[in-house]
PDB file of N, CA and C in Angstrom:
ATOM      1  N   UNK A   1      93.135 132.113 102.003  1.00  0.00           N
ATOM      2  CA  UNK A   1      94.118 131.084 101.840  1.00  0.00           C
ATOM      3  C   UNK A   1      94.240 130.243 103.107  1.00  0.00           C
ATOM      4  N   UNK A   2      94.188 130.875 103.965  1.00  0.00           N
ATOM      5  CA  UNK A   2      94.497 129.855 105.832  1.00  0.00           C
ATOM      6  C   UNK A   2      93.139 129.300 105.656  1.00  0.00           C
ATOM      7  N   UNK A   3      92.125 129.637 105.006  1.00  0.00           N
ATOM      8  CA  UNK A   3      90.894 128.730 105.007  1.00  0.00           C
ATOM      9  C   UNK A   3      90.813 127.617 104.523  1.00  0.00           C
ATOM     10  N   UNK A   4      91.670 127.075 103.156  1.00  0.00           N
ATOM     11  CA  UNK A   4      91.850 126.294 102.204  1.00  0.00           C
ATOM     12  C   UNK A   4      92.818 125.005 102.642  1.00  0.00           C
ATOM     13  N   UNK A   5      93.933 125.622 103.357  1.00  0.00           N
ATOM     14  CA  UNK A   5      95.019 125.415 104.200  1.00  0.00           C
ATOM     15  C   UNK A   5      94.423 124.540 105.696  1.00  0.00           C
ATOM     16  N   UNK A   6      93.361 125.257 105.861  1.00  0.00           N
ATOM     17  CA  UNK A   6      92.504 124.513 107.007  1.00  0.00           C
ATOM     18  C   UNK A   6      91.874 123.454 106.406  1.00  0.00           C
ATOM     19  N   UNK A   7      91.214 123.358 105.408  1.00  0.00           N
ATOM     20  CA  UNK A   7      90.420 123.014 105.304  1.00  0.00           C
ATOM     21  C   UNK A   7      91.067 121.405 104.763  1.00  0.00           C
ATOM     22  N   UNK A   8      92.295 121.656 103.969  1.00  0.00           N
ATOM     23  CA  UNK A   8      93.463 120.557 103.421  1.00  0.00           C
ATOM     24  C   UNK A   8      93.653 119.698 104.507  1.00  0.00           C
ATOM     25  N   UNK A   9      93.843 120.326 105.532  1.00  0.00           N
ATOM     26  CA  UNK A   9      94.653 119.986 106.448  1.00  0.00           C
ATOM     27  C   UNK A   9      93.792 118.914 107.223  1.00  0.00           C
ATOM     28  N   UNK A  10      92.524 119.297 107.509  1.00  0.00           N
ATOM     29  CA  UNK A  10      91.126 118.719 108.097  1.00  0.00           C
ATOM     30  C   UNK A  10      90.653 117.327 107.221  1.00  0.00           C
ATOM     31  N   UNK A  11      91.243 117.244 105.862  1.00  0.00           N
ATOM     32  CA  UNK A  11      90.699 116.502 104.825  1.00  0.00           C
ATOM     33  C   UNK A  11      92.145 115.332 105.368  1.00  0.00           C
ATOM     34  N   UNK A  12      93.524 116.052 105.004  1.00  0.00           N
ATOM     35  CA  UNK A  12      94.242 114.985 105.388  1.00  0.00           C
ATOM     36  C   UNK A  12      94.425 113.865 106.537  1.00  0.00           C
ATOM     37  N   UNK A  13      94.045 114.889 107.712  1.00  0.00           N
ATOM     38  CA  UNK A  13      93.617 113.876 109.094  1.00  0.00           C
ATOM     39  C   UNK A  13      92.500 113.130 108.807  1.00  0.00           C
ATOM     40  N   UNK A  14      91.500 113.239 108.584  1.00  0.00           N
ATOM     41  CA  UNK A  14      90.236 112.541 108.053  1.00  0.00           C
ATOM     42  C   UNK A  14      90.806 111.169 107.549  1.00  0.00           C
ATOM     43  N   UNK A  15      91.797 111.465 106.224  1.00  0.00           N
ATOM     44  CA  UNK A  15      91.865 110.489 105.239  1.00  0.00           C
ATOM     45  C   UNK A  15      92.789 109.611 106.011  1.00  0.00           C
ATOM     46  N   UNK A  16      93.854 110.119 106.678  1.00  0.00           N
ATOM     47  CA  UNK A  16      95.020 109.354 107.170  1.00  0.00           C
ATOM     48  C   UNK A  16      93.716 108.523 108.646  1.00  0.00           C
ATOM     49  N   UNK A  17      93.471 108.707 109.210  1.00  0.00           N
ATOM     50  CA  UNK A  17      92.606 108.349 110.287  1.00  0.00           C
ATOM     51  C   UNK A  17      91.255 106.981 109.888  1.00  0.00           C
ATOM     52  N   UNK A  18      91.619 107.147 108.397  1.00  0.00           N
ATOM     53  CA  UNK A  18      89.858 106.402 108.010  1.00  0.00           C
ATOM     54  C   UNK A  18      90.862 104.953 107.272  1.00  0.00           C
ATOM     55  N   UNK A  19      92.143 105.645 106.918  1.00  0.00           N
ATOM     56  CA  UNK A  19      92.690 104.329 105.637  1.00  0.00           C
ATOM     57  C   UNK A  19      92.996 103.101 106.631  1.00  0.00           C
ATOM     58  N   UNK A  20      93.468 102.896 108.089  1.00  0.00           N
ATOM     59  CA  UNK A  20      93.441 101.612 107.822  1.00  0.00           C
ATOM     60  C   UNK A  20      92.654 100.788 108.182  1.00  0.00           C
ATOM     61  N   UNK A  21      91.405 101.498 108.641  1.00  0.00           N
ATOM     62  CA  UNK A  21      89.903 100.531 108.341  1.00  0.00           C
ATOM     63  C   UNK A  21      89.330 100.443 107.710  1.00  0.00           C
ATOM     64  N   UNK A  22      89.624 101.064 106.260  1.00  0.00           N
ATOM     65  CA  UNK A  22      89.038 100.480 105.031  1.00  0.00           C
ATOM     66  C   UNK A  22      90.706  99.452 104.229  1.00  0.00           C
ATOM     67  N   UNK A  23      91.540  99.647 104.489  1.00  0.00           N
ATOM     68  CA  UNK A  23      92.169  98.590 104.152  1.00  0.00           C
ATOM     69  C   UNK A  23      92.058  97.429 104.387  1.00  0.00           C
ATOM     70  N   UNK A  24      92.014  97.309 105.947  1.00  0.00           N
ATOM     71  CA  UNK A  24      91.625  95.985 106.450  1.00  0.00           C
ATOM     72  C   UNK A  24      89.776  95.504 106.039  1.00  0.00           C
ATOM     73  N   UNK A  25      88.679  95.867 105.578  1.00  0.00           N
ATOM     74  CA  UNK A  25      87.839  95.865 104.715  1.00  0.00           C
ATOM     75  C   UNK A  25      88.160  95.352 103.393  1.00  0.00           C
ATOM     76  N   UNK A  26      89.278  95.879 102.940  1.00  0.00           N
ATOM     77  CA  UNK A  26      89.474  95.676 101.350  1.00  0.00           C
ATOM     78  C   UNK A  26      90.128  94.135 101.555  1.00  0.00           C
ATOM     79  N   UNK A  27      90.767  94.100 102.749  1.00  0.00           N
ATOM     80  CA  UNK A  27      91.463  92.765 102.392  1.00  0.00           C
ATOM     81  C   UNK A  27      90.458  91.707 102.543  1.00  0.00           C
ATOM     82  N   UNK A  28      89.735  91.779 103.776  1.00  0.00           N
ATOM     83  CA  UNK A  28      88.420  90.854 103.114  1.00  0.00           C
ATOM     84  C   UNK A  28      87.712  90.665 101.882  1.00  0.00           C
ATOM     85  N   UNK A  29      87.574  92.161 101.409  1.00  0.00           N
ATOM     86  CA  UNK A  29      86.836  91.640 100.306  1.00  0.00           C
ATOM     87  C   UNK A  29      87.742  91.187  99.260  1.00  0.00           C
ATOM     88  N   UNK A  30      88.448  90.779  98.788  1.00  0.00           N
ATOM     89  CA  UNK A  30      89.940  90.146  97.878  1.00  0.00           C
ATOM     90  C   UNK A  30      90.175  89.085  98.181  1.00  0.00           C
ATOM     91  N   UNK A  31      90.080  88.831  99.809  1.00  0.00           N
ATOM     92  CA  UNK A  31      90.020  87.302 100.306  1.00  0.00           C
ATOM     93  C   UNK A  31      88.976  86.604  99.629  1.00  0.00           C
ATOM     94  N   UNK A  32      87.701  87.010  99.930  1.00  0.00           N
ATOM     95  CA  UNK A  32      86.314  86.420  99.230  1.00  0.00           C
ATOM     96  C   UNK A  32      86.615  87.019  97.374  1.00  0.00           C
ATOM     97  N   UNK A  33      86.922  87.368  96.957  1.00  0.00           N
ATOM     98  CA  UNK A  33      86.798  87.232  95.482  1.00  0.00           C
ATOM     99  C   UNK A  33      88.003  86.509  95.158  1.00  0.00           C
ATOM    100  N   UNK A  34      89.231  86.264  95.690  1.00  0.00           N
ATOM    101  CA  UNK A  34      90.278  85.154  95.457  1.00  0.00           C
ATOM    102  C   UNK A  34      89.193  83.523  95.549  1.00  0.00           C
ATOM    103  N   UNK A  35      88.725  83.550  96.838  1.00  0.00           N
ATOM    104  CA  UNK A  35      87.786  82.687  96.918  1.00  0.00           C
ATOM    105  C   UNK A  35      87.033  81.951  96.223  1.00  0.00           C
ATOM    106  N   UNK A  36      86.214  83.321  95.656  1.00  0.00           N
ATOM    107  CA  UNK A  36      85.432  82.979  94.834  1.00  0.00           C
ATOM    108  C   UNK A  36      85.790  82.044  93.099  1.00  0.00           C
ATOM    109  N   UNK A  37      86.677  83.222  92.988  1.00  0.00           N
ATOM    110  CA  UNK A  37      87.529  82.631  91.645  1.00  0.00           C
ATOM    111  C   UNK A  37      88.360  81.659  91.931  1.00  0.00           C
ATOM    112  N   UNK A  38      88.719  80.673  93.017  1.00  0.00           N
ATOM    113  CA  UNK A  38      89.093  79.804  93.342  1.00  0.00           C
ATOM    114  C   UNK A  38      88.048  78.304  93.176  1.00  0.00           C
ATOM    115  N   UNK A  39      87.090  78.552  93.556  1.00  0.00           N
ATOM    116  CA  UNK A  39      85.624  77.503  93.599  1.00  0.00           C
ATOM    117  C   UNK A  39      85.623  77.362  91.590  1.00  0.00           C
ATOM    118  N   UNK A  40      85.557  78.933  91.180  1.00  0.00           N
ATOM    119  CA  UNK A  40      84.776  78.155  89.934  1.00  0.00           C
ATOM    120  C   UNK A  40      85.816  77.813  89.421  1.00  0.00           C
ATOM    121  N   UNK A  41      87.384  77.563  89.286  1.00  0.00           N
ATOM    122  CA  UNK A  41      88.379  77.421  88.405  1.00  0.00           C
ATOM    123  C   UNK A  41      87.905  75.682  89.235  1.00  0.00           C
ATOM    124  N   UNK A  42      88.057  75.576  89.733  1.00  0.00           N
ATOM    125  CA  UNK A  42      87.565  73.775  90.839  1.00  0.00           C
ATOM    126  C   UNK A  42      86.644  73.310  90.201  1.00  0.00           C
ATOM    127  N   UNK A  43      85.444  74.571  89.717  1.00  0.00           N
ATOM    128  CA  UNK A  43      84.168  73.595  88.966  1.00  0.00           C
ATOM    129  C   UNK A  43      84.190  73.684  88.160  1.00  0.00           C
ATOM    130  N   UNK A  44      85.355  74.228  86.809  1.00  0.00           N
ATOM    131  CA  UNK A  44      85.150  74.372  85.663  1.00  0.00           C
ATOM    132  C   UNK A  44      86.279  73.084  85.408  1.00  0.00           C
ATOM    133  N   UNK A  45      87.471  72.743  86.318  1.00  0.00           N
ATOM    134  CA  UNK A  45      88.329  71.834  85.836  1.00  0.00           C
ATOM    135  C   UNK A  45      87.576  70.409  85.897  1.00  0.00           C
ATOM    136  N   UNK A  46      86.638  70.653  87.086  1.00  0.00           N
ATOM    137  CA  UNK A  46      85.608  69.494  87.468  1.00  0.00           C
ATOM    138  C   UNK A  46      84.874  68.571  86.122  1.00  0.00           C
ATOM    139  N   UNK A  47      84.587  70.073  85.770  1.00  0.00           N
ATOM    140  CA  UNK A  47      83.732  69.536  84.545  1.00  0.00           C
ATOM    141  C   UNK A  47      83.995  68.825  83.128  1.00  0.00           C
ATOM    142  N   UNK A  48      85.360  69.836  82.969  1.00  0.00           N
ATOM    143  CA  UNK A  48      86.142  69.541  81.855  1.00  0.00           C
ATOM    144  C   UNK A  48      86.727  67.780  82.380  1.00  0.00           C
ATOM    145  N   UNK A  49      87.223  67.699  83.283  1.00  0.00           N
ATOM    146  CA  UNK A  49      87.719  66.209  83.593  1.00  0.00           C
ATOM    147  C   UNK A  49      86.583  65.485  83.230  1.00  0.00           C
ATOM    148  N   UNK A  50      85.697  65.196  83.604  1.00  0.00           N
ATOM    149  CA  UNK A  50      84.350  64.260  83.599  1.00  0.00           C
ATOM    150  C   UNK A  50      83.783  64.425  82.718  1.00  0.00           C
ATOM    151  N   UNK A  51      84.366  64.877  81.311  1.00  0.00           N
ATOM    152  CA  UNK A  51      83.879  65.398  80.095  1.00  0.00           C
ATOM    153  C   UNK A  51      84.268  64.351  78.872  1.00  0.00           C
ATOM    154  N   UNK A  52      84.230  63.493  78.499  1.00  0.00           N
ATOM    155  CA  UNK A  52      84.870  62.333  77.725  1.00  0.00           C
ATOM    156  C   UNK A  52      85.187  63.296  76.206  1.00  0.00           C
ATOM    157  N   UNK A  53      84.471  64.081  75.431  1.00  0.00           N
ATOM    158  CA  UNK A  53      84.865  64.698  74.625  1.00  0.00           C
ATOM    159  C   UNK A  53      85.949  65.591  74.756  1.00  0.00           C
ATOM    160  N   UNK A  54      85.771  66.592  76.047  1.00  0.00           N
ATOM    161  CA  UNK A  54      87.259  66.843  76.524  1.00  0.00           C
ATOM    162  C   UNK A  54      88.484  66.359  76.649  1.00  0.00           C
ATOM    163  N   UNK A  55      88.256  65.418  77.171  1.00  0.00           N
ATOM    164  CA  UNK A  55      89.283  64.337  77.459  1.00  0.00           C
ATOM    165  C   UNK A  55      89.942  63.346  76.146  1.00  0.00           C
ATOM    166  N   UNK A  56      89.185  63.019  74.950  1.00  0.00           N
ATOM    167  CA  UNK A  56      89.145  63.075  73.921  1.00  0.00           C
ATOM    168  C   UNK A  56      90.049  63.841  73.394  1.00  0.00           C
ATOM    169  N   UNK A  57      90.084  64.975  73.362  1.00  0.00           N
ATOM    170  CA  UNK A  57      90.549  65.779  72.972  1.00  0.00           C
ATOM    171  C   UNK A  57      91.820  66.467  72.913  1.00  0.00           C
ATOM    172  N   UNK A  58      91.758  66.315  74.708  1.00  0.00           N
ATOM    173  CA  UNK A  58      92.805  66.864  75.302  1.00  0.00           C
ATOM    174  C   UNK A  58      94.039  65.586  74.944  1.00  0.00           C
ATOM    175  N   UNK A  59      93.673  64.202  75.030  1.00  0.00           N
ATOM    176  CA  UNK A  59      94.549  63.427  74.783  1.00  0.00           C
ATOM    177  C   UNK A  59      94.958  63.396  73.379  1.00  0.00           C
ATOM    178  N   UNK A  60      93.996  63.624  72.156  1.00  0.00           N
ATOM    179  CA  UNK A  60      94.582  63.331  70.968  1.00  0.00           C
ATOM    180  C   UNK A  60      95.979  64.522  70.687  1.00  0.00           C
ATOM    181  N   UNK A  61      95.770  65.635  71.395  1.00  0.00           N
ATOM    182  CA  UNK A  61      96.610  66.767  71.110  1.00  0.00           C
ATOM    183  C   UNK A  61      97.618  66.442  71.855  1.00  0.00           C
ATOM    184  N   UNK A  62      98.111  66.331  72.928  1.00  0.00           N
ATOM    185  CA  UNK A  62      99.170  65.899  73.715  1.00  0.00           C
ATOM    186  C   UNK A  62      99.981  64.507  73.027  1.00  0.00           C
ATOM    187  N   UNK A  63      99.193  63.585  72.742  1.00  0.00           N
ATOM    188  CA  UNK A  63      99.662  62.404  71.394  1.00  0.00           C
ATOM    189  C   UNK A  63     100.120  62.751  69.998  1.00  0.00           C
ATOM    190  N   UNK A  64      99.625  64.151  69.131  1.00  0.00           N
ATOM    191  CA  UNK A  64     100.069  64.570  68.394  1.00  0.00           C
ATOM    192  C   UNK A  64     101.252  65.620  68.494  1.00  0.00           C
ATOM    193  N   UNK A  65     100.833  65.955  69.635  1.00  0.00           N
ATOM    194  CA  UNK A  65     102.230  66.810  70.222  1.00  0.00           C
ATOM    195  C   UNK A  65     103.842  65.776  70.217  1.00  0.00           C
ATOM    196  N   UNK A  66     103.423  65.128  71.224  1.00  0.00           N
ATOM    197  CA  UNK A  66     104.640  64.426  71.343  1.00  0.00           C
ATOM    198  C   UNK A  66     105.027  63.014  70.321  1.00  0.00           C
ATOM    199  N   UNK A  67     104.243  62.878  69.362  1.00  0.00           N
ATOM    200  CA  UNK A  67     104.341  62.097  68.273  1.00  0.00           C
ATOM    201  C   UNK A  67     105.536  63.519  66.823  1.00  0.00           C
ATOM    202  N   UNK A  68     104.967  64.800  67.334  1.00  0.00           N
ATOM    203  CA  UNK A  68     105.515  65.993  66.232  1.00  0.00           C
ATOM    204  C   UNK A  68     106.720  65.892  66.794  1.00  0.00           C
ATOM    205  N   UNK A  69     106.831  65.882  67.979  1.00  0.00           N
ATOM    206  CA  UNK A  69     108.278  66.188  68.662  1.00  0.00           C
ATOM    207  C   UNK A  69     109.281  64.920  68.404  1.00  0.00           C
ATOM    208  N   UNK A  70     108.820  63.440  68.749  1.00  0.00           N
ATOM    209  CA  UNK A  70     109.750  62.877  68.019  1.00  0.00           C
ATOM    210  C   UNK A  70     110.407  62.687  66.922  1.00  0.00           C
ATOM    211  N   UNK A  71     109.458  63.259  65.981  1.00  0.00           N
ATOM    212  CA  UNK A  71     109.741  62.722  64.451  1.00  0.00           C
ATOM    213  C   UNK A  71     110.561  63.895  64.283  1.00  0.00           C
ATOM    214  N   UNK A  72     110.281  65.071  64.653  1.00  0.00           N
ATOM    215  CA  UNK A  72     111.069  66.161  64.662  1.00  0.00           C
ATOM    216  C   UNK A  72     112.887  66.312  65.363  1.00  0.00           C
ATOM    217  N   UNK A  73     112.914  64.731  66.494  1.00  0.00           N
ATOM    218  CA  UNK A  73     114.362  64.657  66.743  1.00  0.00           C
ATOM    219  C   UNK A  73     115.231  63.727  66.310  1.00  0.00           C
ATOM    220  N   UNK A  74     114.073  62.513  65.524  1.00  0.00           N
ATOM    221  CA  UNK A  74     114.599  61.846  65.517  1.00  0.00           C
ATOM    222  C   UNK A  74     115.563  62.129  63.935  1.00  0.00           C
ATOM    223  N   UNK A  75     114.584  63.263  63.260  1.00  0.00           N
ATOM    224  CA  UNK A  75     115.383  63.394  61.535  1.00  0.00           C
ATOM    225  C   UNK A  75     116.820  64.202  62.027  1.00  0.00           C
TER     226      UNK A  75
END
């Protein structure tokens, strides 16, 4: 049992001693995948803007939207 007890004990210093240089690791890597998923939401809105069928689109629904909503306050 004092072997197990040692051996816990050896594992907990280890772990407490190692976490906050892999934390500070982790926060880089979260920085770069925030990052990352930051660029393509930029090149996907990119695209959709400069998209005339999109845009098309996006306008007829926002026009039918707020064309539903008046008729809907004005009864």
């Amino acid at each position: 049992m004092s072997t197990f007890k040692n051996m816990f004990r050896l594992l907990m210093i280890r772990l407490y001693t190692q976490l906050p240089g892999r934390a500070r690791n982790q926060r880089g890597a979260s920085a770069l995948e925030y990052i990352v998923l930051a660029a393509a939401l930029i090149i996907i809105i990119g695209v959709l803007a400069t998209n005339e069928t999109v845009q098309t689109t996006i306008n007829t629904a926002f026009t039918d939207l707020f064309t539903d909503a008046s008729n809907a306050g004005g009864s």
